[in-house]
Protein backbone atom coordinates (compact mmCIF):
# COMPACT_ATOMS: atom_id res chain seq x y z
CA UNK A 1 -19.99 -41.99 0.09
CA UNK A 2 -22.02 -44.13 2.33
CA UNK A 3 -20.68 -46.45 5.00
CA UNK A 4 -21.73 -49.87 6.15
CA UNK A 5 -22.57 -50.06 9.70
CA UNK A 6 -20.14 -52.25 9.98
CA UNK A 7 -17.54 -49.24 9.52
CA UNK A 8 -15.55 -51.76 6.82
CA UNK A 9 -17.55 -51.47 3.45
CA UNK A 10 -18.56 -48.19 2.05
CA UNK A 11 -20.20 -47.51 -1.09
CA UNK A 12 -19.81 -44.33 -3.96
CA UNK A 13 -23.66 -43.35 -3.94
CA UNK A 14 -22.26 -41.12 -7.44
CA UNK A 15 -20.10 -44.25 -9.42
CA UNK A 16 -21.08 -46.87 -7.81
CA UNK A 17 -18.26 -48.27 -6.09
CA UNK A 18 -18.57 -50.60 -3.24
CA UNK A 19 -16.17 -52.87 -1.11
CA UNK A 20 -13.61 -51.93 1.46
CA UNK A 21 -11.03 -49.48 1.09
CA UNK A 22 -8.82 -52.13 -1.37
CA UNK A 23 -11.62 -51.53 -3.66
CA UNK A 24 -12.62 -47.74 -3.17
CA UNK A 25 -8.72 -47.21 -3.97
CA UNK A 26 -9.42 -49.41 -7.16
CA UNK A 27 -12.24 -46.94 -8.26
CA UNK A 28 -10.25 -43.79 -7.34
CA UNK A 29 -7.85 -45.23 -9.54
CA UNK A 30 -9.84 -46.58 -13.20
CA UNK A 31 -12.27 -44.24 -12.99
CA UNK A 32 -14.70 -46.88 -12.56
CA UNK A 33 -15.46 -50.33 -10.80
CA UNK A 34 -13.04 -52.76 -10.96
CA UNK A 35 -13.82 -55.68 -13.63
CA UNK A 36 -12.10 -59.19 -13.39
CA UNK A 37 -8.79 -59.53 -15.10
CA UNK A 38 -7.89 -55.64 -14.52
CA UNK A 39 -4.54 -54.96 -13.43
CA UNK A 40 -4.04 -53.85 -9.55
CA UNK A 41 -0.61 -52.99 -9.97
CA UNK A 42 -1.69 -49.29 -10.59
CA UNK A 43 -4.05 -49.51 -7.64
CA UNK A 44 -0.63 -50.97 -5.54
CA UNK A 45 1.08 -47.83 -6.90
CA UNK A 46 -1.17 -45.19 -5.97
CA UNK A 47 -1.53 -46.09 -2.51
CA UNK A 48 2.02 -46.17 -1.98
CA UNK A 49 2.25 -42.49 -3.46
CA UNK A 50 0.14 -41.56 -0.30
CA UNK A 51 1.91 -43.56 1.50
CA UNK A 52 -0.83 -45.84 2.63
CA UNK A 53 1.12 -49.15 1.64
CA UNK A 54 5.24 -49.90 1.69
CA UNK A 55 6.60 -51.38 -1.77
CA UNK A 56 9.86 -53.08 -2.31
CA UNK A 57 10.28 -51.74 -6.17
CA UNK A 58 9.40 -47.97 -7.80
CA UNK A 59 6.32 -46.79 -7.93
CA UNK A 60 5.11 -45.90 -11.24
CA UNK A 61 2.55 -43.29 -9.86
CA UNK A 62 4.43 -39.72 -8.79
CA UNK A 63 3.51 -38.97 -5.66
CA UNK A 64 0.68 -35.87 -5.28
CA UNK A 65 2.71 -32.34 -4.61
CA UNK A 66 1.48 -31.14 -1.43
CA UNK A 67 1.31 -27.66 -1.53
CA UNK A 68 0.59 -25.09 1.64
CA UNK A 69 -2.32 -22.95 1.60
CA UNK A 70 -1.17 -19.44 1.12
CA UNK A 71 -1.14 -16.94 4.04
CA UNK A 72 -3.97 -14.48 4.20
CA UNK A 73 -3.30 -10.89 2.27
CA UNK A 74 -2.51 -8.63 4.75
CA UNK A 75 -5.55 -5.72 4.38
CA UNK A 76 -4.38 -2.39 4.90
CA UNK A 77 -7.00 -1.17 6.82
CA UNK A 78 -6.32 -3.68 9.22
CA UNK A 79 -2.85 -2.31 9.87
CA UNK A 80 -2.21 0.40 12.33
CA UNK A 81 0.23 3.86 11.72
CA UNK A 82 3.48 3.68 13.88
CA UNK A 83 3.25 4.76 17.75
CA UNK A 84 2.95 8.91 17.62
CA UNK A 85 5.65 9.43 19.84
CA UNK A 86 8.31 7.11 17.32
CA UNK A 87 7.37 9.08 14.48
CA UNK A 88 7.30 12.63 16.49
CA UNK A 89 11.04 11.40 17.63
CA UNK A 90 11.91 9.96 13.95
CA UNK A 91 10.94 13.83 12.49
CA UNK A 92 12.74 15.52 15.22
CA UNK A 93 16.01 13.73 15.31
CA UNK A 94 16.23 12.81 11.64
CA UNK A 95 14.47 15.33 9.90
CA UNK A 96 16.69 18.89 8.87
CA UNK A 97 16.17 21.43 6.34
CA UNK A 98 16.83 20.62 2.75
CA UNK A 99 19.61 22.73 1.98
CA UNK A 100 21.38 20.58 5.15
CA UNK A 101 21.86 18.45 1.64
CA UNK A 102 23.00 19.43 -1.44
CA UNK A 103 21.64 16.26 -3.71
CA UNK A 104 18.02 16.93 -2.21
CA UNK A 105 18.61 20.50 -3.13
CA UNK A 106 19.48 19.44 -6.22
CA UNK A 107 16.89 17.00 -6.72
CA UNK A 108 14.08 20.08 -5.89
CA UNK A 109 15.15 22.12 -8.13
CA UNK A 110 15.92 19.22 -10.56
CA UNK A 111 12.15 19.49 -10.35
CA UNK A 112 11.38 23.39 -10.17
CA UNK A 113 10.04 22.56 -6.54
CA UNK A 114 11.11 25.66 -3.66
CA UNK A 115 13.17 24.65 -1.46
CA UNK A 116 10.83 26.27 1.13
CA UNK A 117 8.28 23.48 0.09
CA UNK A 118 6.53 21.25 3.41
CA UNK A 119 9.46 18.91 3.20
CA UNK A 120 12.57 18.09 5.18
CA UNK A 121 15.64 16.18 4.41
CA UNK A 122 16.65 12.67 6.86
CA UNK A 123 20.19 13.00 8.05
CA UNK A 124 22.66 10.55 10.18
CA UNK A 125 23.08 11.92 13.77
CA UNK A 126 23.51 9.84 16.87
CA UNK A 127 19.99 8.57 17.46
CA UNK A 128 19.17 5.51 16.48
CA UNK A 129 16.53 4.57 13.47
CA UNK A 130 13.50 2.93 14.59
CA UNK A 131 12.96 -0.79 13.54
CA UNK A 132 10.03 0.64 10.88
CA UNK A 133 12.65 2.21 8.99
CA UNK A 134 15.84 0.21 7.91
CA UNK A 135 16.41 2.78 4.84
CA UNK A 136 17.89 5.16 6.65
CA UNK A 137 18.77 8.26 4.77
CA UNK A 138 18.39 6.06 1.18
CA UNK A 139 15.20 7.63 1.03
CA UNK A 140 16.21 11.33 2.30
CA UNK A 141 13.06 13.16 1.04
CA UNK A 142 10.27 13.23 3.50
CA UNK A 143 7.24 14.70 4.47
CA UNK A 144 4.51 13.50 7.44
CA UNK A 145 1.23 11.28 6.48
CA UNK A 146 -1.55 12.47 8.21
CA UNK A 147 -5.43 11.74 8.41
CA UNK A 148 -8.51 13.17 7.89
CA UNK A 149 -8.56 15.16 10.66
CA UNK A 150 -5.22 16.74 10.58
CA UNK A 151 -3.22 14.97 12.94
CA UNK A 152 0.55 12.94 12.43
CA UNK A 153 0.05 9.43 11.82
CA UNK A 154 2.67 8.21 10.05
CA UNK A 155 5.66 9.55 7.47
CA UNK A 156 6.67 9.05 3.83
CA UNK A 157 9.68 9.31 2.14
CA UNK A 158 11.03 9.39 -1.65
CA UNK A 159 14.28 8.75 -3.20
CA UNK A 160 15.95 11.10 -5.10
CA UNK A 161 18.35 8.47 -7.41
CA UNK A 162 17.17 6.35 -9.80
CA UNK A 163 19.29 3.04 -8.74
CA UNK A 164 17.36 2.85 -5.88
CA UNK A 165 15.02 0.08 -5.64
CA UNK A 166 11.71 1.55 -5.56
CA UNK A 167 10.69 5.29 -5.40
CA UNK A 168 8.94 5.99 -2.15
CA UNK A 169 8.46 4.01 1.39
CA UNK A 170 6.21 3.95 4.43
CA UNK A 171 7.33 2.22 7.66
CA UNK A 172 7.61 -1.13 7.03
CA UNK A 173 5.03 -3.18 8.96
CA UNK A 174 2.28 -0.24 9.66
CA UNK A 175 -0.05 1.13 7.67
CA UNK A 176 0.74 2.84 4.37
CA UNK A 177 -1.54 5.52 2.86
CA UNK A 178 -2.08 8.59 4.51
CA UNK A 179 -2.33 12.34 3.43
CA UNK A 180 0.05 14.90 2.72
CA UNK A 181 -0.99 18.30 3.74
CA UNK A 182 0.51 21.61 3.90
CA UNK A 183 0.88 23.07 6.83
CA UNK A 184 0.16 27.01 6.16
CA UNK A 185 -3.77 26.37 5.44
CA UNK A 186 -4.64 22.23 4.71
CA UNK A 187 -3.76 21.53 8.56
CA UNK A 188 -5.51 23.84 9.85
CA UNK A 189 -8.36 23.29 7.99
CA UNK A 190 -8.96 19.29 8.64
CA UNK A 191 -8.50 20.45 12.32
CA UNK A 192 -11.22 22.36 12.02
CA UNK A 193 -9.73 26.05 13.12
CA UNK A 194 -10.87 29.10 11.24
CA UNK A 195 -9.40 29.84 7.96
CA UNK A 196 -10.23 31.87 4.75
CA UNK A 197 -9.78 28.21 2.16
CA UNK A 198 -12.47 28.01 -0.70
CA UNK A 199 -10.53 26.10 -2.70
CA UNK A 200 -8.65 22.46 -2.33
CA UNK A 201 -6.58 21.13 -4.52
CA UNK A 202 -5.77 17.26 -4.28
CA UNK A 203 -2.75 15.83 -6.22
CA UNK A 204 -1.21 12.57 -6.71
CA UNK A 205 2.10 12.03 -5.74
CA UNK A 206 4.91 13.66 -3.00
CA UNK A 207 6.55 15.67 -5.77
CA UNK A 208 3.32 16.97 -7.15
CA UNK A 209 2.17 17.70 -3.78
CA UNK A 210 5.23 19.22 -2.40
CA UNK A 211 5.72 21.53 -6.04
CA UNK A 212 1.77 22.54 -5.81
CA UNK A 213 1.74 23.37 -1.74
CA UNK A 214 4.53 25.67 -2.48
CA UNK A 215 3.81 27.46 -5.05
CA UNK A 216 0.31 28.09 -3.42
CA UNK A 217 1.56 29.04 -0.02
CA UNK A 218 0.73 32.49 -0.34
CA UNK A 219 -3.02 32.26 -1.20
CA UNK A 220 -4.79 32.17 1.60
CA UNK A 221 -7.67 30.89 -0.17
CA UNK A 222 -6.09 27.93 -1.34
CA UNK A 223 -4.95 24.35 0.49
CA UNK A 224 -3.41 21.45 -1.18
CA UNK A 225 -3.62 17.71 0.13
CA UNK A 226 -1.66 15.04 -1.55
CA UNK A 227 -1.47 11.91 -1.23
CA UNK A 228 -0.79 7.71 -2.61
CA UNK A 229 -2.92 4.84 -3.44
CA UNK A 230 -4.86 4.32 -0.41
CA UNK A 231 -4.97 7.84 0.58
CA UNK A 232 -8.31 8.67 -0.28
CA UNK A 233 -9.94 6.80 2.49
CA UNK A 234 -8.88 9.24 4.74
CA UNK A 235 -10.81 12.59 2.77
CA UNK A 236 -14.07 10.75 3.64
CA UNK A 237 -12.91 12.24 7.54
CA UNK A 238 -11.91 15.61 6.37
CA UNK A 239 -13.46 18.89 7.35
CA UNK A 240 -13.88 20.49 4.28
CA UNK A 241 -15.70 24.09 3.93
CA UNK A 242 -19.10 23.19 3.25
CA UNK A 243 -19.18 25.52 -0.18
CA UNK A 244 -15.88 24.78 -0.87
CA UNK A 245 -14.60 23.46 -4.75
CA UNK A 246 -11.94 20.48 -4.94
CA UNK A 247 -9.81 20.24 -7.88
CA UNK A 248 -8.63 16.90 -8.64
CA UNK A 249 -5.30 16.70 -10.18
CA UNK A 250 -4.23 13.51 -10.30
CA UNK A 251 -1.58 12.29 -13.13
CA UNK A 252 -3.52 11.84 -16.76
CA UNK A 253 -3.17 8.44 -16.65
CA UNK A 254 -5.17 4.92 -15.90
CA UNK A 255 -3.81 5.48 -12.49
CA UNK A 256 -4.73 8.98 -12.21
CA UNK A 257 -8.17 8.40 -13.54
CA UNK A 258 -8.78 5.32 -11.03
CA UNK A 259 -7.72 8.12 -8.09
CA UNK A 260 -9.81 11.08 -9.43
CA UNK A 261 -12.70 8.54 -9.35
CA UNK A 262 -11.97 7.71 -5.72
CA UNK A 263 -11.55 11.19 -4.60
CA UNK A 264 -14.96 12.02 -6.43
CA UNK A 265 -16.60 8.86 -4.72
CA UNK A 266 -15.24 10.19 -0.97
CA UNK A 267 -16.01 13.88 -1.31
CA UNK A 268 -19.75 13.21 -3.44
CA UNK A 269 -20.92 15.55 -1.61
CA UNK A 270 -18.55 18.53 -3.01
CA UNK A 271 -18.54 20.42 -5.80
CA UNK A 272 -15.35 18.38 -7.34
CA UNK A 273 -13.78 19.58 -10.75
CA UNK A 274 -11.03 17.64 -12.37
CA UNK A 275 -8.10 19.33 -13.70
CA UNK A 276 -4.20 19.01 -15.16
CA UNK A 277 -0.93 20.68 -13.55
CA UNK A 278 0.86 22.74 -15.53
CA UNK A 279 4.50 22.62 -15.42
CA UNK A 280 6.11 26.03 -13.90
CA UNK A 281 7.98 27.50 -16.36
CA UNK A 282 11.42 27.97 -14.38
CA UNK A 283 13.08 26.86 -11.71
CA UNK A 284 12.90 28.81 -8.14
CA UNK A 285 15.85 29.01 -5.59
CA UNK A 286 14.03 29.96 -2.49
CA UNK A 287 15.95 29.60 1.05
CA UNK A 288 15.00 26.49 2.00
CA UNK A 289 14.27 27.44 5.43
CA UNK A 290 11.36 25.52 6.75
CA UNK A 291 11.14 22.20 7.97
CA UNK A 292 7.11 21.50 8.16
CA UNK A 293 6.64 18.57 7.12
């Protein structure tokens, strides 16, 4: 569109339209130049739908739906974890030993996990809940999300009823996607103390996680990480042994497969091997009397 100098008269250097506004509007409008004898009663209408002229009857031109522009996604790895020293207070007021509640307990073994697996169970007591968690004990299954190097950053929970509106939850408004790790040989490994580990297994999942880590607790040689989408990031910061071999068992599924890929990617640089869980054959009824989480 050019513009007179006069600022009054503009032409369409594309269609060809020239005049003042009156006529621009009258181009918009046909599709074309106006020709002698047209009709300007849709050219009336359409200006009134913007609101650029007042008319005393209907328009016959709906008005244009103005619609917002959406908001930005929100990236994760813009968002922060919770401050420590909430979630530190969260675990230790909140946080009990599983047989503290019988459904959990019955949920675990619902699921052949020991109860002496890296989890705790959330309680009531007098403290408050912190405004990142409005569940309170809805989600009662709960183990900490860590990072690459080992240290609290955040915590995860699961239900352990179907009616409840979605399975797991981070704290709402902070970042979601950190590692599980258990605590006997995965901790101290991505905090780089000594240990005997030559193998890592890396599952998909808190029930997974928390049914692998204890079965495996024994074997020194052995440390399990877990995690959920978004996890993975965080193995790119993990000490690893440098001859060490990662199994990959994420779920046999689309999913699973787009994980195992992502693991591979982050940890190119280890010998990674992807395999399947097997199912233990029976359930176990340990004591249930650690809290790690």
């Amino acid at each position: 569109m050019m513009w007179h100098r006069n600022g009054e008269t503009c032409k369409c250097v594309r269609c060809g339209v020239y005049g003042g506004g009156l006529w621009v509007a009258a181009g918009f409008v046909f599709g074309r130049g106006p020709r002698t004898g047209d009709n300007w009663r849709p050219v009336r209408d359409w200006l009134a739908s913007v609101s650029l002229v007042e008319v005393d009857e209907p328009s016959t031109i709906r008005p244009y739906r103005m619609v917002a522009p959406r908001p930005a996604p929100v990236v994760v790895e813009d968002l922060k974890p919770p401050p420590v020293e909430e979630v530190q207070a969260f675990l230790r007021e909140h946080a009990r030993q599983v047989t503290q509640r019988q459904d959990v307990v019955a949920y675990l073994n619902s699921r052949s996990i020991p109860l002496d697996a890296p989890c705790a169970a959330l309680v009531l007591t007098m403290a408050d809940w912190p405004d990142w968690w409005p569940w309170g004990t809805e989600y009662p299954l709960v183990v900490g999300g860590y990072d690459g190097h080992g240290e609290l950053r955040s915590v995860h929970a699961r239900a352990i009823h179907e009616d409840v509106k979605g399975k797991t939850r981070w704290p709402r408004g902070y970042a979601a996607g950190w590692l599980f790790v258990d605590p006997w040989k995965a901790r101290p490994m991505l905090q780089g103390q000594p240990t005997e580990v030559e193998r890592i297994v890396v599952v998909e999942g808190l029930t997974d996680y928390l049914a692998v880590a204890a079965h495996a607790r024994h074997d020194t040689r052995l440390a399990v990480i877990g995690g959920t989408a978004g996890s993975w990031r965080h193995l790119g910061d993990a000490r690893l042994p440098p001859r060490s071999t990662v199994y990959i068992a994420t779920d046999n599924d689309p999913t699973g497969d787009k994980y195992a890929a992502e693991i591979a990617t982050v940890l190119a640089h280890h010998d990674c091997r992807r395999v399947h869980l097997a199912q233990p054959a029976e359930t176990t009824t340990t004591t249930g009397e650690n809290v790690n989480v």
